[in-house]
PDB file of N, CA and C in Angstrom:
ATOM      1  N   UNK A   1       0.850  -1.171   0.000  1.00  0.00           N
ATOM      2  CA  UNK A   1       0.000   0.000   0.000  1.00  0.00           C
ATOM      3  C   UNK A   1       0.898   1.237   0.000  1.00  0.00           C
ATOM      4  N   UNK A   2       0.502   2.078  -0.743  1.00  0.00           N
ATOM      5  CA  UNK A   2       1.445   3.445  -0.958  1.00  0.00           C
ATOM      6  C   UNK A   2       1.281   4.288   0.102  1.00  0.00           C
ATOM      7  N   UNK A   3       2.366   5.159   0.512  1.00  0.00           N
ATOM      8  CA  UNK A   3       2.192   5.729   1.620  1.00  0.00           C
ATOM      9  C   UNK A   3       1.400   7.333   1.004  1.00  0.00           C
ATOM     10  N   UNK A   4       0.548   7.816   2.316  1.00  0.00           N
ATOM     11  CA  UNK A   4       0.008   9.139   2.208  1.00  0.00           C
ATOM     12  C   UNK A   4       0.804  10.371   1.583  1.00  0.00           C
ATOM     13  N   UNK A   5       0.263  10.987   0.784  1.00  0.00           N
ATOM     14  CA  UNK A   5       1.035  11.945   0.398  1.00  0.00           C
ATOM     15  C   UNK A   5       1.096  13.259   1.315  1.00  0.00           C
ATOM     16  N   UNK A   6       2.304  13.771   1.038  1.00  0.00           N
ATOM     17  CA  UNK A   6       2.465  14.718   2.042  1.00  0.00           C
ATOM     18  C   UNK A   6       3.036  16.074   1.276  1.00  0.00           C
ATOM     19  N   UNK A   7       3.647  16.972   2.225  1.00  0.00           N
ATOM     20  CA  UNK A   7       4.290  18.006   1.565  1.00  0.00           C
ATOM     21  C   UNK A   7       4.873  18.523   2.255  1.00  0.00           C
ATOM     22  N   UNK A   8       6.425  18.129   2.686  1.00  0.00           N
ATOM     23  CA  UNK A   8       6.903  17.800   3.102  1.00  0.00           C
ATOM     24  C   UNK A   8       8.321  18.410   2.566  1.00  0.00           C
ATOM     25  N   UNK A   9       7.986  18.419   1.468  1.00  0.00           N
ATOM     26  CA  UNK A   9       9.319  18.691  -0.123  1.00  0.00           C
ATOM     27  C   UNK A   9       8.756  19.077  -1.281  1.00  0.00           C
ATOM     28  N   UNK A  10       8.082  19.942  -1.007  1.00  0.00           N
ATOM     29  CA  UNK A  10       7.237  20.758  -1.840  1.00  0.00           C
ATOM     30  C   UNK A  10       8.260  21.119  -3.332  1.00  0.00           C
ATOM     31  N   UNK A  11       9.827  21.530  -3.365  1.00  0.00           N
ATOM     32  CA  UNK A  11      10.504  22.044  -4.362  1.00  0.00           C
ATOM     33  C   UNK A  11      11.604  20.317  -4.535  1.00  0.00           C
ATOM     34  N   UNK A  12      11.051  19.896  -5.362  1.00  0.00           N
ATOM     35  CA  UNK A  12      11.999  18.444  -5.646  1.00  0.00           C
ATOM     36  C   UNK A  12      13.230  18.761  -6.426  1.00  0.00           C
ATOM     37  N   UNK A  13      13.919  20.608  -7.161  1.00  0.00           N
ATOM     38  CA  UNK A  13      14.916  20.399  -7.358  1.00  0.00           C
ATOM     39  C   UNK A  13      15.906  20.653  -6.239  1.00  0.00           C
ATOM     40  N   UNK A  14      15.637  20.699  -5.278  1.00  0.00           N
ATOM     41  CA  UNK A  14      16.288  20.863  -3.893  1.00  0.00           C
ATOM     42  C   UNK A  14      17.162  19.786  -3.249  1.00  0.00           C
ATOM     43  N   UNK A  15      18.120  20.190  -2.962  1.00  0.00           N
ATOM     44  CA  UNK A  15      18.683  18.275  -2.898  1.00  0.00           C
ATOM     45  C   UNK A  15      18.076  18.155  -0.836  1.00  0.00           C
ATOM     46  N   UNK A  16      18.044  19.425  -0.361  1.00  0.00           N
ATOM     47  CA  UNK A  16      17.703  19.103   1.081  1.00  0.00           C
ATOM     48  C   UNK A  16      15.989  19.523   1.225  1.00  0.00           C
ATOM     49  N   UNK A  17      15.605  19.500   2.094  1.00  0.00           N
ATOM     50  CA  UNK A  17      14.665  19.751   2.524  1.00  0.00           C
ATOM     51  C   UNK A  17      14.024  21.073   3.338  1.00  0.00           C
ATOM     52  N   UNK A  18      15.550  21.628   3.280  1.00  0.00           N
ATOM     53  CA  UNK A  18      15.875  23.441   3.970  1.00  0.00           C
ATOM     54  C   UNK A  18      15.614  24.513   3.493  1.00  0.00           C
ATOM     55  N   UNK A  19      15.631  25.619   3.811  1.00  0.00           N
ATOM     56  CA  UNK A  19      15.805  26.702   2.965  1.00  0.00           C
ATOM     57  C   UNK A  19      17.589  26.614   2.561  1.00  0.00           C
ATOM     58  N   UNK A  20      17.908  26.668   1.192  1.00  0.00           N
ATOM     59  CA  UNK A  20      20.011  27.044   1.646  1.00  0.00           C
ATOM     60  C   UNK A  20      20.149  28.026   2.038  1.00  0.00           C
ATOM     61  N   UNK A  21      21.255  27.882   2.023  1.00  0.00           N
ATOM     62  CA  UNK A  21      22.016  28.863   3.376  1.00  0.00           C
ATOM     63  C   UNK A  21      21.996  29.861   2.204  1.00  0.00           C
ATOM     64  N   UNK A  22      22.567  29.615   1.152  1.00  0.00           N
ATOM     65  CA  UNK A  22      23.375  30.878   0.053  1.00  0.00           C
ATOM     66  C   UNK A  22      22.069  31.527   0.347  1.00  0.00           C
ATOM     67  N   UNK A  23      21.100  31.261   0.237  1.00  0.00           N
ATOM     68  CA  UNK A  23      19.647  32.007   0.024  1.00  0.00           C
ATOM     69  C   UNK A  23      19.279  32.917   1.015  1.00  0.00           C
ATOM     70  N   UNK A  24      19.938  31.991   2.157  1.00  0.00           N
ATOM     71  CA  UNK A  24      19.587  32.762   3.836  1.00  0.00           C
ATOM     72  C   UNK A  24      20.249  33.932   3.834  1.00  0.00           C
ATOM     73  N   UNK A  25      21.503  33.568   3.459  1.00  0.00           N
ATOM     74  CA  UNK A  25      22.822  34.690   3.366  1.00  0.00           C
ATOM     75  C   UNK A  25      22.181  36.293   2.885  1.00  0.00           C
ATOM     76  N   UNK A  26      22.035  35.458   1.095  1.00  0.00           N
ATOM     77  CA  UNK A  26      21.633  37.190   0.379  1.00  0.00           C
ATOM     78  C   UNK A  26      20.488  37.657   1.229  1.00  0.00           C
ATOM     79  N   UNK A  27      19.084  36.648   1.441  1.00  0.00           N
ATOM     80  CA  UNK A  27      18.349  37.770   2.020  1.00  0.00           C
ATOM     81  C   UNK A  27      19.016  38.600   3.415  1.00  0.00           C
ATOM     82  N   UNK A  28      19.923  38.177   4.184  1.00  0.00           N
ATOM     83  CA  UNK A  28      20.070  38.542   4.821  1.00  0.00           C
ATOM     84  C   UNK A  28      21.159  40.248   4.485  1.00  0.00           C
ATOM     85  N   UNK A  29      22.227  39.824   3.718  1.00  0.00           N
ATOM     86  CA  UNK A  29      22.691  40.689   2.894  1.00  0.00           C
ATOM     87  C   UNK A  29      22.030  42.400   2.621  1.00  0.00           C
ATOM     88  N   UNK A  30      21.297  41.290   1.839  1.00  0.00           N
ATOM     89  CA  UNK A  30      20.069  42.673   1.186  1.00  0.00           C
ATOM     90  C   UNK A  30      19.254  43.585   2.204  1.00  0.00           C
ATOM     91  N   UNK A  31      19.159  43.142   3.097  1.00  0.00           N
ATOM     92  CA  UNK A  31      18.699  43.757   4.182  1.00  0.00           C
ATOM     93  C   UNK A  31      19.490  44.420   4.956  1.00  0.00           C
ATOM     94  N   UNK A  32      20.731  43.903   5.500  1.00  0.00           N
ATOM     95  CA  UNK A  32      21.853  44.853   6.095  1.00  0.00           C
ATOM     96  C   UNK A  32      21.962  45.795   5.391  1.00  0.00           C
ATOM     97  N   UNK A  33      22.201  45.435   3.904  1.00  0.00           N
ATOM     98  CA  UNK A  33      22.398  46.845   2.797  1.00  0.00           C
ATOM     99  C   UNK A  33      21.123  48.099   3.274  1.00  0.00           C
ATOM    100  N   UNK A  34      20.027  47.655   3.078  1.00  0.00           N
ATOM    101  CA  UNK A  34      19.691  48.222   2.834  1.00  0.00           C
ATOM    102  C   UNK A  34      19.187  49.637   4.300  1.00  0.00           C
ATOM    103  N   UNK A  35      19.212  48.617   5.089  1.00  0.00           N
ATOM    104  CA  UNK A  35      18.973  49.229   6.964  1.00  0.00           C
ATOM    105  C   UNK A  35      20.430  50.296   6.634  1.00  0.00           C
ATOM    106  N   UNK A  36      21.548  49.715   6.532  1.00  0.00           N
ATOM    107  CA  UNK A  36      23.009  51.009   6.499  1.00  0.00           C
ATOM    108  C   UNK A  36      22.638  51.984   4.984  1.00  0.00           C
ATOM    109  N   UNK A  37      22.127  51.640   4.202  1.00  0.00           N
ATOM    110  CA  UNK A  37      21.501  53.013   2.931  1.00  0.00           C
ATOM    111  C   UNK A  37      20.426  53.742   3.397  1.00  0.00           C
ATOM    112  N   UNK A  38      19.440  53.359   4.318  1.00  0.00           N
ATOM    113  CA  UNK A  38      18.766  54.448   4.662  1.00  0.00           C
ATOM    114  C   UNK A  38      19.347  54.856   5.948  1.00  0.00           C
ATOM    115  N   UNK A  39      20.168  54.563   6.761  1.00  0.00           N
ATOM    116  CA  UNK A  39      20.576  55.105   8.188  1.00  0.00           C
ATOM    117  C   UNK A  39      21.841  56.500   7.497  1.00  0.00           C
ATOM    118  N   UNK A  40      22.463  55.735   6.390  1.00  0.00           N
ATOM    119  CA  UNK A  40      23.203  56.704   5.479  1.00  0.00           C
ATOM    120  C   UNK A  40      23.219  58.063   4.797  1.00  0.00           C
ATOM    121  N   UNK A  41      21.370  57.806   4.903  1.00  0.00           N
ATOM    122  CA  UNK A  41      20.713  59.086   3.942  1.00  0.00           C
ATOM    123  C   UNK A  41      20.318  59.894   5.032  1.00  0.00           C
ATOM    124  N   UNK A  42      20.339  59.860   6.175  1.00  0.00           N
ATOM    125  CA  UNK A  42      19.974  60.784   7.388  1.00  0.00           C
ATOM    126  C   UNK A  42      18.504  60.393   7.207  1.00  0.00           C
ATOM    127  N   UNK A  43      17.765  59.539   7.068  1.00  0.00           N
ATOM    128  CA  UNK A  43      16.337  59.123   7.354  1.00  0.00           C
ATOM    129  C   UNK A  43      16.229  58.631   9.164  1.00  0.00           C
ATOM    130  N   UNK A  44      15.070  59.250   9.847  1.00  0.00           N
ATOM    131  CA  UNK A  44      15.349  59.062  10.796  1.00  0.00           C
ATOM    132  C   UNK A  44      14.212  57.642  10.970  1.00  0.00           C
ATOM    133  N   UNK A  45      14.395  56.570  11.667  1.00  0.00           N
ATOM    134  CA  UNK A  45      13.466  55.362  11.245  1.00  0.00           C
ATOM    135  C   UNK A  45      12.684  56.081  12.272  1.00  0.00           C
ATOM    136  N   UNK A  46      12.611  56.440  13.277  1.00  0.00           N
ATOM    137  CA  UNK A  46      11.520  56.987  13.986  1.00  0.00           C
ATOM    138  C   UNK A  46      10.489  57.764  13.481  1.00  0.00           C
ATOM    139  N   UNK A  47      10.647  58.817  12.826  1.00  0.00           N
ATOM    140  CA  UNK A  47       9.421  59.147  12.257  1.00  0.00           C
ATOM    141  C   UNK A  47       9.039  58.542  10.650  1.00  0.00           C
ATOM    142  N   UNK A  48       9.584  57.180  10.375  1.00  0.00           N
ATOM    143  CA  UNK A  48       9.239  56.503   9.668  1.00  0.00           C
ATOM    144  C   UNK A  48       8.161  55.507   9.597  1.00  0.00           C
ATOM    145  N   UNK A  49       8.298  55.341  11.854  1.00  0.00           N
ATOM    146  CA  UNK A  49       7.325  54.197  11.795  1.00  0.00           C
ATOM    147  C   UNK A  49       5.667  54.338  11.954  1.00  0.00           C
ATOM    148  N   UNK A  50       5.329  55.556  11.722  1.00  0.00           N
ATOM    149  CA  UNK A  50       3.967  55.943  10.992  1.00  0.00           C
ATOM    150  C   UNK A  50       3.664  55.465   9.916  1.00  0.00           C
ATOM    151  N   UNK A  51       4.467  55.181   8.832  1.00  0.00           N
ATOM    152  CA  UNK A  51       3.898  54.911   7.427  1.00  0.00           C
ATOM    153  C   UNK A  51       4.313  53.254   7.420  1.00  0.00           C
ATOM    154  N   UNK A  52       4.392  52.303   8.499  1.00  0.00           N
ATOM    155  CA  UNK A  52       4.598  50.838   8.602  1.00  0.00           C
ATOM    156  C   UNK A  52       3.130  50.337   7.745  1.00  0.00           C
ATOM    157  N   UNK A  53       1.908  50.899   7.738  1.00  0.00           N
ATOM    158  CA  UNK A  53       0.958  50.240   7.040  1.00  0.00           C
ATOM    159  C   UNK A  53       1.070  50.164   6.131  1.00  0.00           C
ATOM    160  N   UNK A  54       1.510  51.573   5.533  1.00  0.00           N
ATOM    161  CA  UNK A  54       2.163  51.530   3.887  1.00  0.00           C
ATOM    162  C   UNK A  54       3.136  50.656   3.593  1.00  0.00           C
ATOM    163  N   UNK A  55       4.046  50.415   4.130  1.00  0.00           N
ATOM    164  CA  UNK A  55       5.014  48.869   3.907  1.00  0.00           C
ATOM    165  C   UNK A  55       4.068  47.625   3.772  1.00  0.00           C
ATOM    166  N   UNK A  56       3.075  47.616   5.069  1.00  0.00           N
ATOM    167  CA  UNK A  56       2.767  46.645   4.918  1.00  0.00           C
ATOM    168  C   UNK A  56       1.517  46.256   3.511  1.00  0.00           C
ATOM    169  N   UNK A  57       1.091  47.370   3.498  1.00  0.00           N
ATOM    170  CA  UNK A  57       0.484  47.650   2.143  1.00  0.00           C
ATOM    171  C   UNK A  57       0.846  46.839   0.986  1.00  0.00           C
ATOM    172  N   UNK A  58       2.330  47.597   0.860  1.00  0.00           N
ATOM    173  CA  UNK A  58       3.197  47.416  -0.541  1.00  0.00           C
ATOM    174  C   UNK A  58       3.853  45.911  -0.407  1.00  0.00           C
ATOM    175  N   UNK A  59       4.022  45.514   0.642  1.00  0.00           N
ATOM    176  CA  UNK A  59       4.010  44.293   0.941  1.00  0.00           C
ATOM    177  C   UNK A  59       3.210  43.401   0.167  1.00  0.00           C
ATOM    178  N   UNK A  60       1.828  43.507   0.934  1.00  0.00           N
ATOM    179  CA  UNK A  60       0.988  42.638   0.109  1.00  0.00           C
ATOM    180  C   UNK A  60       0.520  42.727  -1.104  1.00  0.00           C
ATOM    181  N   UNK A  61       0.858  43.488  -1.722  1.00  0.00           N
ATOM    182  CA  UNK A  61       0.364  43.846  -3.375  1.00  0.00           C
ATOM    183  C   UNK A  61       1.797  42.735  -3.970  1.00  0.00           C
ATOM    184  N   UNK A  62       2.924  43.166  -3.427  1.00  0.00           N
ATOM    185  CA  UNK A  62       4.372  42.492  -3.763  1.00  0.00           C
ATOM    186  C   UNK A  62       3.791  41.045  -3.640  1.00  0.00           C
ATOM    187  N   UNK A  63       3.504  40.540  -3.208  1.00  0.00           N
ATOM    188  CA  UNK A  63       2.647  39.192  -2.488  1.00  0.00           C
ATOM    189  C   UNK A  63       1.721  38.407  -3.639  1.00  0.00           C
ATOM    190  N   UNK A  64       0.513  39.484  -4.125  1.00  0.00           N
ATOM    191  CA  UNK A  64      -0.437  39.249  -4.592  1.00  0.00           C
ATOM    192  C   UNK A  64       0.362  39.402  -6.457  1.00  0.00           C
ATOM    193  N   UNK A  65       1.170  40.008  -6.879  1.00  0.00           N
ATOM    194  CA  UNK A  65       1.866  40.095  -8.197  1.00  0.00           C
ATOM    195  C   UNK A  65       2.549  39.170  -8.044  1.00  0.00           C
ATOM    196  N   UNK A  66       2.865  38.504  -7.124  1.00  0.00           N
ATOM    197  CA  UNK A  66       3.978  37.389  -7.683  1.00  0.00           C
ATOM    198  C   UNK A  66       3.186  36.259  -7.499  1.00  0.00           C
ATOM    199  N   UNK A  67       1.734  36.359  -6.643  1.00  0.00           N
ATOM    200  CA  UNK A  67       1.414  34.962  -6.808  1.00  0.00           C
ATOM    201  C   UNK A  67       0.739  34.935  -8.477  1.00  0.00           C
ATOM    202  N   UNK A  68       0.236  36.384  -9.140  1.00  0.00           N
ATOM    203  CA  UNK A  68      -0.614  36.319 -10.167  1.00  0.00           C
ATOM    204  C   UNK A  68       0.512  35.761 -11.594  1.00  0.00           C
ATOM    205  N   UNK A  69       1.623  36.172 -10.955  1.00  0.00           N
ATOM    206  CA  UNK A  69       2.674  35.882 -12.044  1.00  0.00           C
ATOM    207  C   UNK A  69       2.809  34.641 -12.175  1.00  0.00           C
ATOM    208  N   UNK A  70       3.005  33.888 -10.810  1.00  0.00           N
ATOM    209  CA  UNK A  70       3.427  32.365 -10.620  1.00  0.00           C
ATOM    210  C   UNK A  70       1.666  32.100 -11.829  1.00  0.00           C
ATOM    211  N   UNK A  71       0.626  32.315 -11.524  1.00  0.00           N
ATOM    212  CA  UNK A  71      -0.651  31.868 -11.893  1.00  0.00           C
ATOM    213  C   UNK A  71      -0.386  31.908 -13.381  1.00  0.00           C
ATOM    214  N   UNK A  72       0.360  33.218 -13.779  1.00  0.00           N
ATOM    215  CA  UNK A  72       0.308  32.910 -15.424  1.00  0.00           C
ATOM    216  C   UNK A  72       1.096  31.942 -15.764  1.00  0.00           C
ATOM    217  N   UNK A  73       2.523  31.899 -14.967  1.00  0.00           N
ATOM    218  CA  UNK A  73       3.428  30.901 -15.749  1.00  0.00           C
ATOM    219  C   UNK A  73       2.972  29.352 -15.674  1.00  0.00           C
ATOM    220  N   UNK A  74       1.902  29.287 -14.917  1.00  0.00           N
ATOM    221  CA  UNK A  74       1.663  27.766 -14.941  1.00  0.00           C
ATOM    222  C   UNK A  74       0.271  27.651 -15.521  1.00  0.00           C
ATOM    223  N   UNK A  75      -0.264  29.063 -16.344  1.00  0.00           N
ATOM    224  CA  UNK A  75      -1.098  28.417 -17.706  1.00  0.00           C
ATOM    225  C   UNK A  75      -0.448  28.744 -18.751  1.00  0.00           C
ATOM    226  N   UNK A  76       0.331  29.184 -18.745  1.00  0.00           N
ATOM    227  CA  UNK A  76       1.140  30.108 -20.438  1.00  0.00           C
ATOM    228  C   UNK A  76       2.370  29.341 -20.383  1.00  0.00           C
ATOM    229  N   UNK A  77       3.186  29.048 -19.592  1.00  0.00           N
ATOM    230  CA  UNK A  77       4.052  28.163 -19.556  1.00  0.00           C
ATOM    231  C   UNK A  77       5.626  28.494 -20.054  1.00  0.00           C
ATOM    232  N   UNK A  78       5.784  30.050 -21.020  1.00  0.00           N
ATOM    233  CA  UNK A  78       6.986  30.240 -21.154  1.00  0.00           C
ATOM    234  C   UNK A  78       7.135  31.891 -20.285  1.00  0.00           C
ATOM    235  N   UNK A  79       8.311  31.730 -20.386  1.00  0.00           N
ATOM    236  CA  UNK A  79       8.524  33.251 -19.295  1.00  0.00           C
ATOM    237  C   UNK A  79       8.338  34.000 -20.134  1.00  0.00           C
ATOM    238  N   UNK A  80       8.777  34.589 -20.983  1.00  0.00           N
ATOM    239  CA  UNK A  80       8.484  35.414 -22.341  1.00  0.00           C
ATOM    240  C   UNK A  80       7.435  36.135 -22.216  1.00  0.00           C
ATOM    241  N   UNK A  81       6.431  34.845 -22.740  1.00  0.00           N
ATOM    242  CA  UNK A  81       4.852  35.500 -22.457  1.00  0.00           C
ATOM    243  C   UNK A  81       4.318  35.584 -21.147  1.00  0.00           C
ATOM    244  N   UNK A  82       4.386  35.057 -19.970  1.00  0.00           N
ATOM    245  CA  UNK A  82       4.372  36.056 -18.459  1.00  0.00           C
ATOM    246  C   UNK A  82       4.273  37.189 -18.781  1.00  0.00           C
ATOM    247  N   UNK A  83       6.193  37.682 -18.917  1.00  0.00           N
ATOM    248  CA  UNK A  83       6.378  38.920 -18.579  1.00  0.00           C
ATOM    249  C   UNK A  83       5.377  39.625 -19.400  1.00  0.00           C
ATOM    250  N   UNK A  84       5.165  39.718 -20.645  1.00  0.00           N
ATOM    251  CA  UNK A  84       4.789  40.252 -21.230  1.00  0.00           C
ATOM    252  C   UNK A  84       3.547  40.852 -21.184  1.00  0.00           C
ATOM    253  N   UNK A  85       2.604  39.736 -20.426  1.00  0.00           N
ATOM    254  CA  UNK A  85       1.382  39.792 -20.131  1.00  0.00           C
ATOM    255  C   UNK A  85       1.490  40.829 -18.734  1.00  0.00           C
ATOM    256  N   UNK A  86       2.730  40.488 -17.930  1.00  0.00           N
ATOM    257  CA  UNK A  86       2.634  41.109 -16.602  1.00  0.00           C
ATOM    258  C   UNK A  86       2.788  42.851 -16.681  1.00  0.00           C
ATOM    259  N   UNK A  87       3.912  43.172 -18.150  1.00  0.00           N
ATOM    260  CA  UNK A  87       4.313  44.231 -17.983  1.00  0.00           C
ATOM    261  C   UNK A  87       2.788  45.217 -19.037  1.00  0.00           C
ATOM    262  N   UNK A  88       2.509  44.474 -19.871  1.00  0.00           N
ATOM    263  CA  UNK A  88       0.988  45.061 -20.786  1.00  0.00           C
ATOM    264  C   UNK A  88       0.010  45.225 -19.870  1.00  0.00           C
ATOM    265  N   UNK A  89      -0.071  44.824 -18.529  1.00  0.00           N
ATOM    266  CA  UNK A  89      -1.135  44.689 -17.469  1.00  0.00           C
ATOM    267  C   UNK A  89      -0.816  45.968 -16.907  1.00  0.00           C
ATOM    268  N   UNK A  90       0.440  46.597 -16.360  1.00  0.00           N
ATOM    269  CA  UNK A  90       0.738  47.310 -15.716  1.00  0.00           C
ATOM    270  C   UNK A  90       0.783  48.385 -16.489  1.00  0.00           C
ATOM    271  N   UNK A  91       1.208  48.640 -17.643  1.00  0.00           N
ATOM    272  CA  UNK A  91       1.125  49.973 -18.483  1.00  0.00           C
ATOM    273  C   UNK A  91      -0.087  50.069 -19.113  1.00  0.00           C
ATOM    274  N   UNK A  92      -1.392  49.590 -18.736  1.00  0.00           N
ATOM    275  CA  UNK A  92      -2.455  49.601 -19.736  1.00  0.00           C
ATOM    276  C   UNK A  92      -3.026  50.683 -19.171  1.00  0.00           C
ATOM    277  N   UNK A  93      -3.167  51.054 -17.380  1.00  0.00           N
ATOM    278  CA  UNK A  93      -4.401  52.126 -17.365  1.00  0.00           C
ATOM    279  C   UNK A  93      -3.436  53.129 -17.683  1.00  0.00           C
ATOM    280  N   UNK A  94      -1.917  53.722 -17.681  1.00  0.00           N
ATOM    281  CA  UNK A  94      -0.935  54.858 -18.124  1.00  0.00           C
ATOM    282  C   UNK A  94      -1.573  55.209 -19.756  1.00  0.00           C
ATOM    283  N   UNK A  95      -1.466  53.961 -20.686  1.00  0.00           N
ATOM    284  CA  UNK A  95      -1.468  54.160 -22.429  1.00  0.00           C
ATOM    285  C   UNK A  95      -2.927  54.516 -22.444  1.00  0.00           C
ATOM    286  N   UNK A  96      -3.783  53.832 -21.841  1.00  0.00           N
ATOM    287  CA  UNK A  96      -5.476  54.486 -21.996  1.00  0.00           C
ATOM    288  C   UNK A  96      -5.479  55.508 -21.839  1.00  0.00           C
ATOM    289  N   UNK A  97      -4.787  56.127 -20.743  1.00  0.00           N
ATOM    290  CA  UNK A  97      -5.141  57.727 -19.900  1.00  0.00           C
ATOM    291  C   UNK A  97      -4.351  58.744 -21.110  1.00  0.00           C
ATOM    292  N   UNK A  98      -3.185  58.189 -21.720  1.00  0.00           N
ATOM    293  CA  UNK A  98      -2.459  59.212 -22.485  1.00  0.00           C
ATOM    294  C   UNK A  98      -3.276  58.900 -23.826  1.00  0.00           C
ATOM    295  N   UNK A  99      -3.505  57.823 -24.410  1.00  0.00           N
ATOM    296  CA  UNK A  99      -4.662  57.823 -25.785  1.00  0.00           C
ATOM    297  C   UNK A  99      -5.547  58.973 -25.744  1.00  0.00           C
ATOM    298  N   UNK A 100      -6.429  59.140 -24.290  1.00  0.00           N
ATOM    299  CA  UNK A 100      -7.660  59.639 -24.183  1.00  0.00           C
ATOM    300  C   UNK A 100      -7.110  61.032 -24.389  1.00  0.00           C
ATOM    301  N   UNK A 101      -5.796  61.791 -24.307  1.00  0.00           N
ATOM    302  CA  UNK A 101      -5.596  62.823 -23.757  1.00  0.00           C
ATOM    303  C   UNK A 101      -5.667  63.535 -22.561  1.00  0.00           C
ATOM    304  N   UNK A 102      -5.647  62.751 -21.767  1.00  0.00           N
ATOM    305  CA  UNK A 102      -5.940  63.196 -20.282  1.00  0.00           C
ATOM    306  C   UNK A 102      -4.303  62.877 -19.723  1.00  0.00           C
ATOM    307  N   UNK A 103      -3.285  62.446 -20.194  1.00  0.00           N
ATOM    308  CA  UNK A 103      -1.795  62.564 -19.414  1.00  0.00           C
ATOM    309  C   UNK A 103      -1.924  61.446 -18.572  1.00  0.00           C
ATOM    310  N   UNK A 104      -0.992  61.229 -18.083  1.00  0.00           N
ATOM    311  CA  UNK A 104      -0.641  60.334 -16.960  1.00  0.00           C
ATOM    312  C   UNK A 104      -0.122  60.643 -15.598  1.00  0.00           C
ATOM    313  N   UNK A 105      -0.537  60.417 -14.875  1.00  0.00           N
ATOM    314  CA  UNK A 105      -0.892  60.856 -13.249  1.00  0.00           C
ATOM    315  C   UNK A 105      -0.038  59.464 -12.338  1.00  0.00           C
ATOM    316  N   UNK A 106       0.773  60.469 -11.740  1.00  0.00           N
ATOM    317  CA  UNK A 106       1.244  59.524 -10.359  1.00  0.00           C
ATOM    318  C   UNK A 106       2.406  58.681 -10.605  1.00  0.00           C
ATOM    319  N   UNK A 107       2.449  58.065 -10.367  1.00  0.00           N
ATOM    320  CA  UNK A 107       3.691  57.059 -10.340  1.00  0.00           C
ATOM    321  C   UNK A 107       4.090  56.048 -11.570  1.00  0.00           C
ATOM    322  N   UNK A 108       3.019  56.100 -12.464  1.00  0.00           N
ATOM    323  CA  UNK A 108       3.290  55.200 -13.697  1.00  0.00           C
ATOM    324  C   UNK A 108       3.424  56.831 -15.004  1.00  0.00           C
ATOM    325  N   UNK A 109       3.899  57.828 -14.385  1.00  0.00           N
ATOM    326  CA  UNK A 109       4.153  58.539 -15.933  1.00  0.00           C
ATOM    327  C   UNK A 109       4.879  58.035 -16.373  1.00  0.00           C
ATOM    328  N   UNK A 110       5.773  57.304 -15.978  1.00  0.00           N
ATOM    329  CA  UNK A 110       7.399  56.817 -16.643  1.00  0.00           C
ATOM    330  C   UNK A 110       6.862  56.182 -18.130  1.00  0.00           C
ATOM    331  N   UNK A 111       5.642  55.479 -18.142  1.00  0.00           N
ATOM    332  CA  UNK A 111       5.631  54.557 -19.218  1.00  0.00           C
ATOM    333  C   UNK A 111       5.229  55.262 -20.368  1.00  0.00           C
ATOM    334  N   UNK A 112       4.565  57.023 -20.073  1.00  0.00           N
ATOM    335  CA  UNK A 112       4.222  57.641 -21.365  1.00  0.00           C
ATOM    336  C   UNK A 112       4.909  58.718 -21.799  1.00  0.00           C
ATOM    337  N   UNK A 113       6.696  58.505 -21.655  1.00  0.00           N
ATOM    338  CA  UNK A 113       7.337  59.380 -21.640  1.00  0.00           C
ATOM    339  C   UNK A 113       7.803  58.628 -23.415  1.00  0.00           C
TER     340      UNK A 113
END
């Protein structure tokens, strides 16, 4: 009788069952970097920690795009067309707003320059 399936080893090109270390490392890396670049810029984290919802905000959108991405690549199946789909998703309400003549507002002008 076959045993119950589990999940357990969810990523089978993994030879362990861990997170690796190299992996542990950079995130860890990337984060020292980045705590000494803003302590660098004279940002004071204290009156930073008012806008923690907004992190946590941007957080979960970061969250919700990569699970929608993972969602395309496992019906579309090449990266190519992902991105493509991911980056036409994101510049579509910028190219509507500049078609219409109405300009582009806020943080996506970059794409109707």
């Amino acid at each position: 009788m076959p045993s119950a399936a589990g999940d357990d080893h969810p990523f089978p090109y993994l030879l362990h069952r861990t997170i690796p270390t190299l992996y542990i490392g950079v995130l860890g890396a990337i984060l020292l970097v980045t705590l000494v670049s803003v302590r660098l810029t004279g940002v004071r984290l204290r009156r930073t920690a008012r806008y923690v919802d907004m992190f946590l905000l941007g957080a979960a959108f970061m969250l919700l795009e990569t699970k929608n991405v993972i969602g395309f690549a496992l019906y579309f199946g090449t990266t190519w067309l992902v991105n493509a789909m991911v980056f036409a998703g994101c510049c579509s309400p910028c190219c509507a707003r500049w078609r219409s003549g109405a300009g582009c507002a806020g943080s996506i002008s970059w794409c109707c320059n």
